[in-house]
C-alpha atoms as a PDB file:
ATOM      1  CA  UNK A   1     109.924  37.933  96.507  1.00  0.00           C
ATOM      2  CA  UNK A   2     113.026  39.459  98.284  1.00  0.00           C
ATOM      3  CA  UNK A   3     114.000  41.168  95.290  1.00  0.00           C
ATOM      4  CA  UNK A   4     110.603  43.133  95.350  1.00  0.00           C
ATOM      5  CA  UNK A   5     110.837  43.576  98.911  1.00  0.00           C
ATOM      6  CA  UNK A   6     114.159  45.118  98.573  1.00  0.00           C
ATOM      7  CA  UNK A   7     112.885  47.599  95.710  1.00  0.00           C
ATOM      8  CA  UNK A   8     109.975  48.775  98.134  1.00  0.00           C
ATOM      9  CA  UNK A   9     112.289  49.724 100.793  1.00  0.00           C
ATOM     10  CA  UNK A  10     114.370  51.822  98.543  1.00  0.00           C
ATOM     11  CA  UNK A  11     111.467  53.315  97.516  1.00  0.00           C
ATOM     12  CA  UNK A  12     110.602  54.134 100.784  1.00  0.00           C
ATOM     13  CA  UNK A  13     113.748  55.326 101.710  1.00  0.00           C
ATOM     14  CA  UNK A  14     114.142  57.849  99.346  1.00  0.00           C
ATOM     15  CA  UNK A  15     110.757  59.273  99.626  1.00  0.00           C
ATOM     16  CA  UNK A  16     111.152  60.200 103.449  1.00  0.00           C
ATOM     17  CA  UNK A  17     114.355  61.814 102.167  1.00  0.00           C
ATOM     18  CA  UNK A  18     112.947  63.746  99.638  1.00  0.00           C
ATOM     19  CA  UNK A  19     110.158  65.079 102.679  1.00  0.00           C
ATOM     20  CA  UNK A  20     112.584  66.032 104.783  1.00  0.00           C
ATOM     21  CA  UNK A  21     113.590  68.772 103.143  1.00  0.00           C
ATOM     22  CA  UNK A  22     110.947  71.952 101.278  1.00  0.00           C
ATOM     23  CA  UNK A  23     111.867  75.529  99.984  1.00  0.00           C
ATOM     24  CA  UNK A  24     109.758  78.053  99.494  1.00  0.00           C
ATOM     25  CA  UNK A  25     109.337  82.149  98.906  1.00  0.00           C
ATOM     26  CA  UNK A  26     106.379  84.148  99.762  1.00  0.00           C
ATOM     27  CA  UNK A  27     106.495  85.834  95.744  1.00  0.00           C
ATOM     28  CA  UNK A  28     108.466  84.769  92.842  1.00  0.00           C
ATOM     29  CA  UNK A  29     107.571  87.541  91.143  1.00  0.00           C
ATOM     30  CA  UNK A  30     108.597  90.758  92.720  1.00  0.00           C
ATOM     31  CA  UNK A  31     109.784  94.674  91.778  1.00  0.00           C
ATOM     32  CA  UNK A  32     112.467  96.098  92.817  1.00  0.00           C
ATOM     33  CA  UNK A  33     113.141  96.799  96.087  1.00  0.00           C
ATOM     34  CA  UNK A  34     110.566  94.446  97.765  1.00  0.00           C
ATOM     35  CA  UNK A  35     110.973  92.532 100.295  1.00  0.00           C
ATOM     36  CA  UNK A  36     110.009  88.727 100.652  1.00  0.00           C
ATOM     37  CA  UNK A  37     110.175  86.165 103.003  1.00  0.00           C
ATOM     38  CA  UNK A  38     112.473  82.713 102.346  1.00  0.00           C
ATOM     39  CA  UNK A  39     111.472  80.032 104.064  1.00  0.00           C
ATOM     40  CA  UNK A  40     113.435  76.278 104.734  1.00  0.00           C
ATOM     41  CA  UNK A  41     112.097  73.166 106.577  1.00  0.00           C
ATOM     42  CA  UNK A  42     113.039  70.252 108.151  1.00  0.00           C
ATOM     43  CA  UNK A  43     110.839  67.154 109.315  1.00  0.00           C
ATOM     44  CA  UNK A  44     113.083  64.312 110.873  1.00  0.00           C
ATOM     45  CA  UNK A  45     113.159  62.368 114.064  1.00  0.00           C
ATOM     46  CA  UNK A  46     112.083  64.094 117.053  1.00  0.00           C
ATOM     47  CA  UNK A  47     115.652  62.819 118.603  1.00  0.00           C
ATOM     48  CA  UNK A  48     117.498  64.106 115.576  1.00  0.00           C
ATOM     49  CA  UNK A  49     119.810  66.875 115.601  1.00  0.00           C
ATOM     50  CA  UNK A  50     120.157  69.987 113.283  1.00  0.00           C
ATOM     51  CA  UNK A  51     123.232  72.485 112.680  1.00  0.00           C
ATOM     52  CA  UNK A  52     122.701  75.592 110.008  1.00  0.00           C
ATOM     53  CA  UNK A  53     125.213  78.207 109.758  1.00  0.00           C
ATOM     54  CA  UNK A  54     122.805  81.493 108.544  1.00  0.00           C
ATOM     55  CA  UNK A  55     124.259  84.392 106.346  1.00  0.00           C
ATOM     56  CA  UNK A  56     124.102  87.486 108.145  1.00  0.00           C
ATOM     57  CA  UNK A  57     124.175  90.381 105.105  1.00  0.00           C
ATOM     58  CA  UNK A  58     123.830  88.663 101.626  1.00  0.00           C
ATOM     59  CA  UNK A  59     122.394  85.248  99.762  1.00  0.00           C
ATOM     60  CA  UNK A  60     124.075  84.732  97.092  1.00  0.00           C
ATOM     61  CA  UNK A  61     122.330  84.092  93.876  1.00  0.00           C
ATOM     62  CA  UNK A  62     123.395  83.915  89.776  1.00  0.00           C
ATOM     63  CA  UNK A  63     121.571  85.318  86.822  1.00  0.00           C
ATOM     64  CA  UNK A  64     119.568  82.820  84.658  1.00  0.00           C
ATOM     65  CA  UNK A  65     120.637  82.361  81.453  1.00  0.00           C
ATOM     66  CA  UNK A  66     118.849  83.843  78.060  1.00  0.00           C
ATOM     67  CA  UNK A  67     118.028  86.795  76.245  1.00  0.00           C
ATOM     68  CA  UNK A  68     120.110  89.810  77.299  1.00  0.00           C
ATOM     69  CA  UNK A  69     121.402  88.814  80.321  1.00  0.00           C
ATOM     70  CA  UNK A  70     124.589  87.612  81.565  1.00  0.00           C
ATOM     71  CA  UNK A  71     125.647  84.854  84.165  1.00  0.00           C
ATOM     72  CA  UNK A  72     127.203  86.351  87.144  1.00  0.00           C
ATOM     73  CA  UNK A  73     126.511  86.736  90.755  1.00  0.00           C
ATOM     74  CA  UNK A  74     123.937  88.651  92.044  1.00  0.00           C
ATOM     75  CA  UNK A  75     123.426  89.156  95.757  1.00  0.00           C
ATOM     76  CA  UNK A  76     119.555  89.050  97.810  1.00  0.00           C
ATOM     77  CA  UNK A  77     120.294  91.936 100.400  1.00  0.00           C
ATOM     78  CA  UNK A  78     119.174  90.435 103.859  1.00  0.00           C
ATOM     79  CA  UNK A  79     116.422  93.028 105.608  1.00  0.00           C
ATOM     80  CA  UNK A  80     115.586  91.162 108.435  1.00  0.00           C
ATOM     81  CA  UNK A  81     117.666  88.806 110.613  1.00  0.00           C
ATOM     82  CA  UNK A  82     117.512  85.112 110.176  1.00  0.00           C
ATOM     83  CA  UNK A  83     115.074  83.287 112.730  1.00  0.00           C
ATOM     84  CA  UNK A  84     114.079  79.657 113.383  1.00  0.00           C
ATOM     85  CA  UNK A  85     111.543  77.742 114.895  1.00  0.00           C
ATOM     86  CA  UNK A  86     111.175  74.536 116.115  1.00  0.00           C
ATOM     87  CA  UNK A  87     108.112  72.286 116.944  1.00  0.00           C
ATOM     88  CA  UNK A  88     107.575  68.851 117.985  1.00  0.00           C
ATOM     89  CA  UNK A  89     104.627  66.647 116.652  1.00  0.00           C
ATOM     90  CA  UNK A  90     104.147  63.035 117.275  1.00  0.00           C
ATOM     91  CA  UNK A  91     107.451  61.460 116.669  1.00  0.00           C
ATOM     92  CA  UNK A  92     108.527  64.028 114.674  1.00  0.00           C
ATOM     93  CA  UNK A  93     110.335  67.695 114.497  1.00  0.00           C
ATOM     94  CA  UNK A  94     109.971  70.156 112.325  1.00  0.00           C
ATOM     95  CA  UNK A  95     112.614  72.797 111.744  1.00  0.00           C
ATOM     96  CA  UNK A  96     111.937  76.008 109.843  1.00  0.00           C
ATOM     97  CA  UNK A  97     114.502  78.732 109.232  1.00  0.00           C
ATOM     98  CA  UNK A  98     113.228  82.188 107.325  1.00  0.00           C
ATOM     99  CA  UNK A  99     114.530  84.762 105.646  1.00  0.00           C
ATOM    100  CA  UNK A 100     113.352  88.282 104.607  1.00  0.00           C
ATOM    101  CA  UNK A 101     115.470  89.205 101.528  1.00  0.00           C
ATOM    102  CA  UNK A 102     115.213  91.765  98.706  1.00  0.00           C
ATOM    103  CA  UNK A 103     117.198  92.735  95.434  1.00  0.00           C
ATOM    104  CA  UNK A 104     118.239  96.058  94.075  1.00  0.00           C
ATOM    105  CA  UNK A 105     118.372  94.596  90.210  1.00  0.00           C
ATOM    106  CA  UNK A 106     116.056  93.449  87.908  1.00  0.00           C
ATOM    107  CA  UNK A 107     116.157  90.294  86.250  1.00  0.00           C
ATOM    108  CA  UNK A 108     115.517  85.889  86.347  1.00  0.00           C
ATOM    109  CA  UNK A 109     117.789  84.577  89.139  1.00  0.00           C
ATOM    110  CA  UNK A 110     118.491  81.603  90.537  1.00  0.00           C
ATOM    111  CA  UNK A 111     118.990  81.435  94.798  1.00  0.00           C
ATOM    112  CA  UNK A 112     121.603  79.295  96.149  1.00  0.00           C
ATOM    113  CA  UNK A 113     120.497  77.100  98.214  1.00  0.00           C
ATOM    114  CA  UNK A 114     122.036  76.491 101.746  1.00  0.00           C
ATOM    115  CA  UNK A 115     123.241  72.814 102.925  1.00  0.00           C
ATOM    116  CA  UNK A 116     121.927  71.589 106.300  1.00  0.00           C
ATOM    117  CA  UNK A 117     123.616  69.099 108.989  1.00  0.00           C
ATOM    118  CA  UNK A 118     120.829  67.079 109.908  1.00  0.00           C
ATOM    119  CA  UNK A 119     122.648  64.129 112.644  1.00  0.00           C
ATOM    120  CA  UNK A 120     126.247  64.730 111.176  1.00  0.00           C
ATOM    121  CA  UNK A 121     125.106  64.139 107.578  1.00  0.00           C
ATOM    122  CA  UNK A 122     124.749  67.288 104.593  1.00  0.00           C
ATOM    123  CA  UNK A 123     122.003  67.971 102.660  1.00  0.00           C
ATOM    124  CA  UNK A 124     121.113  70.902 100.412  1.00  0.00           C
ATOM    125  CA  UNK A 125     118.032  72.779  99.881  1.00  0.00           C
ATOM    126  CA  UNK A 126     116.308  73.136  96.579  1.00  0.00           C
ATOM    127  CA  UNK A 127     117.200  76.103  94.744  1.00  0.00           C
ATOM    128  CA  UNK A 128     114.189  78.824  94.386  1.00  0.00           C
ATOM    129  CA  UNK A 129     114.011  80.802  90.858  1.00  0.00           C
ATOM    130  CA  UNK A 130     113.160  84.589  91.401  1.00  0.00           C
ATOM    131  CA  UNK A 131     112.106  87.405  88.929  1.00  0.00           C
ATOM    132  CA  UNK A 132     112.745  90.640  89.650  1.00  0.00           C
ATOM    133  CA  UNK A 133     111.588  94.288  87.615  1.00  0.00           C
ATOM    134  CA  UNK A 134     111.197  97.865  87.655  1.00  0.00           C
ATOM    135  CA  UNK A 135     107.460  97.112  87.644  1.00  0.00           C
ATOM    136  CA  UNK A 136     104.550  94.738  87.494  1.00  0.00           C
ATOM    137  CA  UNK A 137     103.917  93.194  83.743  1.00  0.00           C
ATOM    138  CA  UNK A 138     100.733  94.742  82.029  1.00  0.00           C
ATOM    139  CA  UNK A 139      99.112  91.826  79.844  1.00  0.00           C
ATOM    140  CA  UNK A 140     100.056  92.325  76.168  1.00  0.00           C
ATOM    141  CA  UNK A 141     102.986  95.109  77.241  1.00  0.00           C
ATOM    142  CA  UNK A 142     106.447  94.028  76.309  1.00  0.00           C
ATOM    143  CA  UNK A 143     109.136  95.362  79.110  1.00  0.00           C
ATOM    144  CA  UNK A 144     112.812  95.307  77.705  1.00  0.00           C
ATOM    145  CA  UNK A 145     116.253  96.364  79.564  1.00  0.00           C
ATOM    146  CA  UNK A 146     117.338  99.761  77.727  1.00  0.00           C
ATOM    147  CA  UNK A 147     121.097  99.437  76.849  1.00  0.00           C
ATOM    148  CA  UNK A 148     121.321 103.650  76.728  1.00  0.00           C
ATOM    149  CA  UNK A 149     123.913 105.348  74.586  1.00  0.00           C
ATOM    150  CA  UNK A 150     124.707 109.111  73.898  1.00  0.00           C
ATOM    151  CA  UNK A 151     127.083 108.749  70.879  1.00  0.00           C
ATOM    152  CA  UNK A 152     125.520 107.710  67.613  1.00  0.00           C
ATOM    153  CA  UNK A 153     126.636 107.901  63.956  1.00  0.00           C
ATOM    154  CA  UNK A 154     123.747 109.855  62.068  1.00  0.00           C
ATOM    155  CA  UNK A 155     122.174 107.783  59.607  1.00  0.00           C
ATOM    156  CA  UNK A 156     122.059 111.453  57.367  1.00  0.00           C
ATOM    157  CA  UNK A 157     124.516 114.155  56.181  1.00  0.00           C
ATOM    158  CA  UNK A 158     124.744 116.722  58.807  1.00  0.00           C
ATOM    159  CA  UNK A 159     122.565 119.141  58.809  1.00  0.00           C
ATOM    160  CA  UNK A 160     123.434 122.796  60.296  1.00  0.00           C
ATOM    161  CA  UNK A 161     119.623 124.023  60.221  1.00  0.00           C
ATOM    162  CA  UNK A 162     118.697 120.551  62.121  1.00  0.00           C
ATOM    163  CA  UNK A 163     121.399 120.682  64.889  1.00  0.00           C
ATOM    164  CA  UNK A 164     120.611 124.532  65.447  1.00  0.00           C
ATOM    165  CA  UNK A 165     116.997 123.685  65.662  1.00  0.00           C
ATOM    166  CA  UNK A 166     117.400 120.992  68.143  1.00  0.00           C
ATOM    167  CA  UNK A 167     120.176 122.450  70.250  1.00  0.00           C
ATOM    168  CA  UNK A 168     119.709 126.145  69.975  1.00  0.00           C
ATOM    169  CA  UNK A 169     118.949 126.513  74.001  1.00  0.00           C
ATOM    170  CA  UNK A 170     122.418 125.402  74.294  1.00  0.00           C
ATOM    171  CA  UNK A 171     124.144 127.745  72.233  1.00  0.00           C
ATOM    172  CA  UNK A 172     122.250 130.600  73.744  1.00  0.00           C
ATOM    173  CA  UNK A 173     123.658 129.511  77.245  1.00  0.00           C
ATOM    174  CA  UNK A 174     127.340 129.357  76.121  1.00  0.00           C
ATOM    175  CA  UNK A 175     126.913 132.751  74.018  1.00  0.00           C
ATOM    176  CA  UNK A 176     124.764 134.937  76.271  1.00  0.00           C
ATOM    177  CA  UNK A 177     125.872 134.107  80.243  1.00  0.00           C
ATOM    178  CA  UNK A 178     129.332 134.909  79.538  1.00  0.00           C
ATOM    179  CA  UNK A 179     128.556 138.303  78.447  1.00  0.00           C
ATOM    180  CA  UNK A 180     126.099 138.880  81.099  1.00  0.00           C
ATOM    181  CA  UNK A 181     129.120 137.906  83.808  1.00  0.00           C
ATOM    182  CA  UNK A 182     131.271 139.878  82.024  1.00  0.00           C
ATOM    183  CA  UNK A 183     128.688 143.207  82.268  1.00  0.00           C
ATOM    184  CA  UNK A 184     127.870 142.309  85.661  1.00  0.00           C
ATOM    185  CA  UNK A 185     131.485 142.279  86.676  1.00  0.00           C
ATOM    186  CA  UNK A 186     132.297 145.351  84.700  1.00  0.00           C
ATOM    187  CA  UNK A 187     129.605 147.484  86.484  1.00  0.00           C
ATOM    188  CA  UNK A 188     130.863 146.504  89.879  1.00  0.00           C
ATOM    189  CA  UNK A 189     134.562 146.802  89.806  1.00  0.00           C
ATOM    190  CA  UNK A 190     136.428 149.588  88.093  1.00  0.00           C
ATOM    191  CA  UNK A 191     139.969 147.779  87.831  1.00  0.00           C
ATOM    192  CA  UNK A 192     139.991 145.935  85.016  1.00  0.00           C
ATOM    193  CA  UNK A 193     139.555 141.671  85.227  1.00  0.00           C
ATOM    194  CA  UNK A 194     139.512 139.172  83.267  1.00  0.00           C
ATOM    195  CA  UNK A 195     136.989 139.235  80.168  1.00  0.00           C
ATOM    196  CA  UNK A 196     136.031 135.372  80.456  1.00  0.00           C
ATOM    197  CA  UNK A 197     135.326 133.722  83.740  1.00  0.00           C
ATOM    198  CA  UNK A 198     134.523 129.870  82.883  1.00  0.00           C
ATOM    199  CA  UNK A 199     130.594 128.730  84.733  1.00  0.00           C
ATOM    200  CA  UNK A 200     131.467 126.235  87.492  1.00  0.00           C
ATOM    201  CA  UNK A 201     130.047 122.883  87.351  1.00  0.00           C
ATOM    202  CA  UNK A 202     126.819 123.239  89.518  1.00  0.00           C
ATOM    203  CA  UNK A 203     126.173 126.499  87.066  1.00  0.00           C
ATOM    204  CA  UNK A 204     126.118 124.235  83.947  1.00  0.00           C
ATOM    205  CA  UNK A 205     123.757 122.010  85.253  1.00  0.00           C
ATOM    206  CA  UNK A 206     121.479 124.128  86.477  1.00  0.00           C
ATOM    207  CA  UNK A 207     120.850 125.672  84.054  1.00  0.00           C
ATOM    208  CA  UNK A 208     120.555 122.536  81.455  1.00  0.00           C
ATOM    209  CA  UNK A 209     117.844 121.371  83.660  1.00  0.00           C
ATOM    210  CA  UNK A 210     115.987 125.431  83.812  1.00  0.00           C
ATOM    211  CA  UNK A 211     115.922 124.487  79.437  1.00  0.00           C
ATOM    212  CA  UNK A 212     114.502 121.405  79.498  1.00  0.00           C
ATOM    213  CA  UNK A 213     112.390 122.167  81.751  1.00  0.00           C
ATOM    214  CA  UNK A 214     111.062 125.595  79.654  1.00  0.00           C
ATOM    215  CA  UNK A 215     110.761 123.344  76.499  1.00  0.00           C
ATOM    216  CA  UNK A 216     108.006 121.429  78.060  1.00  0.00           C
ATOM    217  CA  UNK A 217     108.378 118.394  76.034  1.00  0.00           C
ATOM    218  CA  UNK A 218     105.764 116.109  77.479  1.00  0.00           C
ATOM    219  CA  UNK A 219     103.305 118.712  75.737  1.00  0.00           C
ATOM    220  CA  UNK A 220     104.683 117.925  72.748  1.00  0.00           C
ATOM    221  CA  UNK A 221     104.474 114.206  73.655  1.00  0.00           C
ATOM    222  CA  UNK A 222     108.208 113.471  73.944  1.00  0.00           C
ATOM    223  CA  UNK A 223     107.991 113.000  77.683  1.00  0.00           C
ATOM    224  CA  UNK A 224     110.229 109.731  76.846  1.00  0.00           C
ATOM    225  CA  UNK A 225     113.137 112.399  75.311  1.00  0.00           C
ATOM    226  CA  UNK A 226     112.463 115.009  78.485  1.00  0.00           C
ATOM    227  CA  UNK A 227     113.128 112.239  81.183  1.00  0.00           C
ATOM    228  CA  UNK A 228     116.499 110.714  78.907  1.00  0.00           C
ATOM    229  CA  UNK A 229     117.916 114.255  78.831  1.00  0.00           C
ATOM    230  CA  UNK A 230     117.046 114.749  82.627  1.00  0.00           C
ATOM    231  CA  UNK A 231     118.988 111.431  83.172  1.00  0.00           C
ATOM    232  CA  UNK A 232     121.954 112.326  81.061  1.00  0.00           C
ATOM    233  CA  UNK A 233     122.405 115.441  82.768  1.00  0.00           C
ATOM    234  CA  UNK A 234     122.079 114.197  86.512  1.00  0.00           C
ATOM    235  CA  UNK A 235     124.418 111.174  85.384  1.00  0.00           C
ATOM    236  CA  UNK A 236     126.903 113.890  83.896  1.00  0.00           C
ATOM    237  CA  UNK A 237     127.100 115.914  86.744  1.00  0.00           C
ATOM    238  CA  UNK A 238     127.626 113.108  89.271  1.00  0.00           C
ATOM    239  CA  UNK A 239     130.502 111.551  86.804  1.00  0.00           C
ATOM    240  CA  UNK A 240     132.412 114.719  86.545  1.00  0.00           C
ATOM    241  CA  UNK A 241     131.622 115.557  90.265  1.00  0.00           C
ATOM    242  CA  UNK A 242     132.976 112.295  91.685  1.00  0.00           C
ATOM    243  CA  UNK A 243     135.446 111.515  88.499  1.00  0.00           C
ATOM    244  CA  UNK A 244     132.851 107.856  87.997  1.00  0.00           C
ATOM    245  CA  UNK A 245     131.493 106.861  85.105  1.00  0.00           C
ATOM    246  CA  UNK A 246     127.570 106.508  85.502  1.00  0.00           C
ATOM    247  CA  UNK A 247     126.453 106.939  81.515  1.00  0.00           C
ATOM    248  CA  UNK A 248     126.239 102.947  81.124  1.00  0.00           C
ATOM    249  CA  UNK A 249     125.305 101.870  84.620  1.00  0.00           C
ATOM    250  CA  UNK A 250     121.904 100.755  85.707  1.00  0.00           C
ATOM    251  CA  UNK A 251     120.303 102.396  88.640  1.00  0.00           C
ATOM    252  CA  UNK A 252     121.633  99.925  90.952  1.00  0.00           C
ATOM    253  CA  UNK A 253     125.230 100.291  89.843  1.00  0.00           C
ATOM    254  CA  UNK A 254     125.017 104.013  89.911  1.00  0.00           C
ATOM    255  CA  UNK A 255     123.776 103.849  93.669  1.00  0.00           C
ATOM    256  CA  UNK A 256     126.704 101.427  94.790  1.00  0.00           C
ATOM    257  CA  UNK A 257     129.077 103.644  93.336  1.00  0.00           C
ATOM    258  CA  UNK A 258     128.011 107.157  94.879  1.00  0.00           C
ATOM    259  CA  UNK A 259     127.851 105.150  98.395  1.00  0.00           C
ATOM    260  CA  UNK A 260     131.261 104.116  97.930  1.00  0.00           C
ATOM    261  CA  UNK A 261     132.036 107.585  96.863  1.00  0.00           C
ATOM    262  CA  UNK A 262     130.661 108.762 100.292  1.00  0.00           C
ATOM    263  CA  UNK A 263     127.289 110.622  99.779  1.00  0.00           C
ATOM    264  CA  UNK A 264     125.438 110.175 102.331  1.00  0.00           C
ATOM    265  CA  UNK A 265     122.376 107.692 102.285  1.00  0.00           C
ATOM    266  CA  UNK A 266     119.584 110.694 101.660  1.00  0.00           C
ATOM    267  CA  UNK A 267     121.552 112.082  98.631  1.00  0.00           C
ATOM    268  CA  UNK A 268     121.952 108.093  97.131  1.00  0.00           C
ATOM    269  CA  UNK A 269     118.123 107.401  97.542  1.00  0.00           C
ATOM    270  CA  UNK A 270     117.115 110.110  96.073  1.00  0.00           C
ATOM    271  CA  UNK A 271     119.266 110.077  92.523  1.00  0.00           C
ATOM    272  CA  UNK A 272     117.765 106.546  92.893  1.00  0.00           C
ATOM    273  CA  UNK A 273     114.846 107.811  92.747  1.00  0.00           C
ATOM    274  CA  UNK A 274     114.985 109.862  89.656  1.00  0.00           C
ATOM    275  CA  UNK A 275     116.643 107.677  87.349  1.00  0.00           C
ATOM    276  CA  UNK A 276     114.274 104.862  88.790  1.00  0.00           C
ATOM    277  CA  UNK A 277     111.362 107.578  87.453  1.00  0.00           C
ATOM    278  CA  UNK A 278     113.585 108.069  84.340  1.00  0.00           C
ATOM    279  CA  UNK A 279     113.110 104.365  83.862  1.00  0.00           C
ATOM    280  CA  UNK A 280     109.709 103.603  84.503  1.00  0.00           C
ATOM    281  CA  UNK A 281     108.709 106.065  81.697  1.00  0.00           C
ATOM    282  CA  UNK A 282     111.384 104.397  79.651  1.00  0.00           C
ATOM    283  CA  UNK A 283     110.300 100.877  80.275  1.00  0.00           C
ATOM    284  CA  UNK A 284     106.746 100.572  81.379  1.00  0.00           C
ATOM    285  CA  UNK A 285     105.825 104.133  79.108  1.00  0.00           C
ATOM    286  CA  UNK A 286     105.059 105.665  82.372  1.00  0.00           C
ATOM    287  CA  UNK A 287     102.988 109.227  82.112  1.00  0.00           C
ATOM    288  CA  UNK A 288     103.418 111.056  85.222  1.00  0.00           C
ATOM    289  CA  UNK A 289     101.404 114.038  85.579  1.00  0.00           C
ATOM    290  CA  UNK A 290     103.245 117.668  84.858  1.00  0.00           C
ATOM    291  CA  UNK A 291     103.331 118.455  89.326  1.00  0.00           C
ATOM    292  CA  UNK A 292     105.507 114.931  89.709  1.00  0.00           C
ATOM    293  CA  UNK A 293     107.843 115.766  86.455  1.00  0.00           C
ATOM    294  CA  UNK A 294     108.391 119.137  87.947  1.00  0.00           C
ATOM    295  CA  UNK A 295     109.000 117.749  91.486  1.00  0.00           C
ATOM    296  CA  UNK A 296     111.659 115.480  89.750  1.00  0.00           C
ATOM    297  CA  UNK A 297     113.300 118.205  88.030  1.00  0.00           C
ATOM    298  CA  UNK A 298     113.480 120.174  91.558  1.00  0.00           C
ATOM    299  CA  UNK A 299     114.944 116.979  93.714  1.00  0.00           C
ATOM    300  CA  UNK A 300     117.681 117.384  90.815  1.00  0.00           C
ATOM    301  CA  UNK A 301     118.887 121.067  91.404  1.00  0.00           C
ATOM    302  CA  UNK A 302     118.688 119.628  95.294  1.00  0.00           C
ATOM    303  CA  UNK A 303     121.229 117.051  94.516  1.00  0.00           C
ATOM    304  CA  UNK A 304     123.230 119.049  92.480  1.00  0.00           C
ATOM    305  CA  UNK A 305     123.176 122.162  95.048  1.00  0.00           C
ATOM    306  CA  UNK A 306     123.960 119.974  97.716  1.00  0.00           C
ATOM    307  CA  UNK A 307     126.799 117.969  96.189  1.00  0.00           C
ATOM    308  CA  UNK A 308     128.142 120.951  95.048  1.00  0.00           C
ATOM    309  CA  UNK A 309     131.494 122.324  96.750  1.00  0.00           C
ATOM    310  CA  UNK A 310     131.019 126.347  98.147  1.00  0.00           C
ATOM    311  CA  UNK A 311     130.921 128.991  95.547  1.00  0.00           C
ATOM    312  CA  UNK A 312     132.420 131.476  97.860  1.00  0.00           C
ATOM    313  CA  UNK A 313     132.909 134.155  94.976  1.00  0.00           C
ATOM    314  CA  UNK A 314     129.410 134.637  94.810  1.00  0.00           C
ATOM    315  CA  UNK A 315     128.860 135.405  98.094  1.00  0.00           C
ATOM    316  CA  UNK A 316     128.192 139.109  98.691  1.00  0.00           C
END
């Protein structure tokens, strides 16, 4: 008989343990970017005492496991500051401590779970799994990461006619606007100069994005190959700009660099922005309509003219 009695109690012990303690979030499934609310509580004796020490910018989290992804830390930006609540019922109190968090990545993690002082002893919270994407899952639509790369071995001989045919705008820039310079120049100064005055930087791009934007490939239903050339030039410009590599960084990696580069937090949104658009077709075979992939193509030439240094030869 005691030995049953004994077993009871245990069990009775541990199950008011395991209540005192709960973890929750508002969405487990989320995109990018949104925000959602964490919440911990606490029942225990109304005379019992509580310490929490709350994180003030970041909860640390870790990648799950599987597939393409990698273990390492990931970190749940904090948008709101940490508040708590307490209310007494009966003979007991209940804590609860919230969160509003968000994360700039996409992916399966796994949040840490804080410890809690609850009269002098520690426990720890159960740990919450969170899924993060560019964009809400359509039934029956696969959405993979894109591992992007510019340098490929052709799988055929070279072929002049095919690389004229498919890069012929380019040529035309490199053989016609130096001449045009060089007539331009030659009409308005009679000393002689230089016959070759290299394009700056801004001038390049510019002009890459006036050709892909004349070809109009999304009428020829390549807006996938439009949007990866937009992105290669935007991430070109920035890494020669700011001497970073951006070819192989995701959108989040990009932005952390150009903020630690300095641009301001406009300029960082907004090249967010476009390779977040760059992705979504990518991804989630987004088909904006021709106004919105114009409109991107014209918030590029604004980053690029307004990251660019003054061009004070050309001024008159």
């Amino acid at each position: 008989m005691t030995k049953w009695i004994y077993i009871a109690f245990l069990l009775i012990s541990f199950s008011g343990v395991s209540q005192k303690l709960s973890s929750n979030v508002s969405v487990k499934k989320i995109l990018i970017g949104e925000p959602i609310m964490l919440t911990y509580s606490v029942t225990l004796d109304k005379n019992g005492t509580i310490d929490f020490e709350e994180e003030h910018d970041n909860i640390i989290g870790n990648t799950s496991g599987g597939g393409t992804l990698t273990k390492r830390d990931a970190k749940f930006e904090i948008t709101k500051a940490f508040t708590d609540t307490t209310k007494l019922r009966n003979n007991d109190k209940q804590w609860t401590g919230r969160y509003t968090v968000t994360i700039w990545d996409s992916g399966t993690f796994i949040l840490t779970a804080p410890h809690i002082s609850i009269d002098d002893s520690s426990y720890k919270f159960q740990d919450i799994v969170i899924y993060a994407d560019y964009t809400k899952q359509v039934n029956g639509l696969d959405i993979y990461d894109i591992n992007e790369s510019f340098t490929e071995i052709p799988a055929e001989p070279f072929s002049f006619s095919e690389f004229l045919g498919n890069n012929w705008w380019w040529l035309i820039i490199v053989l016609i606007i130096p001449i045009y310079f060089l007539v331009k120049r030659g009409k308005r100064n009679e000393m002689p100069e230089p016959l070759f005055k290299a394009m700056s930087l801004k001038e390049r791009t510019l002009l890459a994005i006036d050709a892909i934007d004349n070809e109009k490939l999304w009428e020829k239903e390549k807006l996938k190959e439009h949007f990866v050339e937009l992105s290669y030039i935007l991430r070109s410009y920035l890494t020669a700009r700011y001497s970073i590599t951006l070819l192989e960084k995701t959108t989040y990696e990009a932005k952390l660099l150009l903020t630690q580069k300095g641009l301001d937090e406009d300029t960082v949104e907004n090249v967010g922005r476009i390779l977040s658009e760059s992705d979504m077709v990518k991804f989630a075979k987004s088909k904006p309509e021709v106004i919105s992939i114009l409109r991107v193509s014209t918030l590029a030439r604004q980053i690029v003219a307004e990251t660019s240094p003054l061009d004070f030869d050309s001024v008159e």
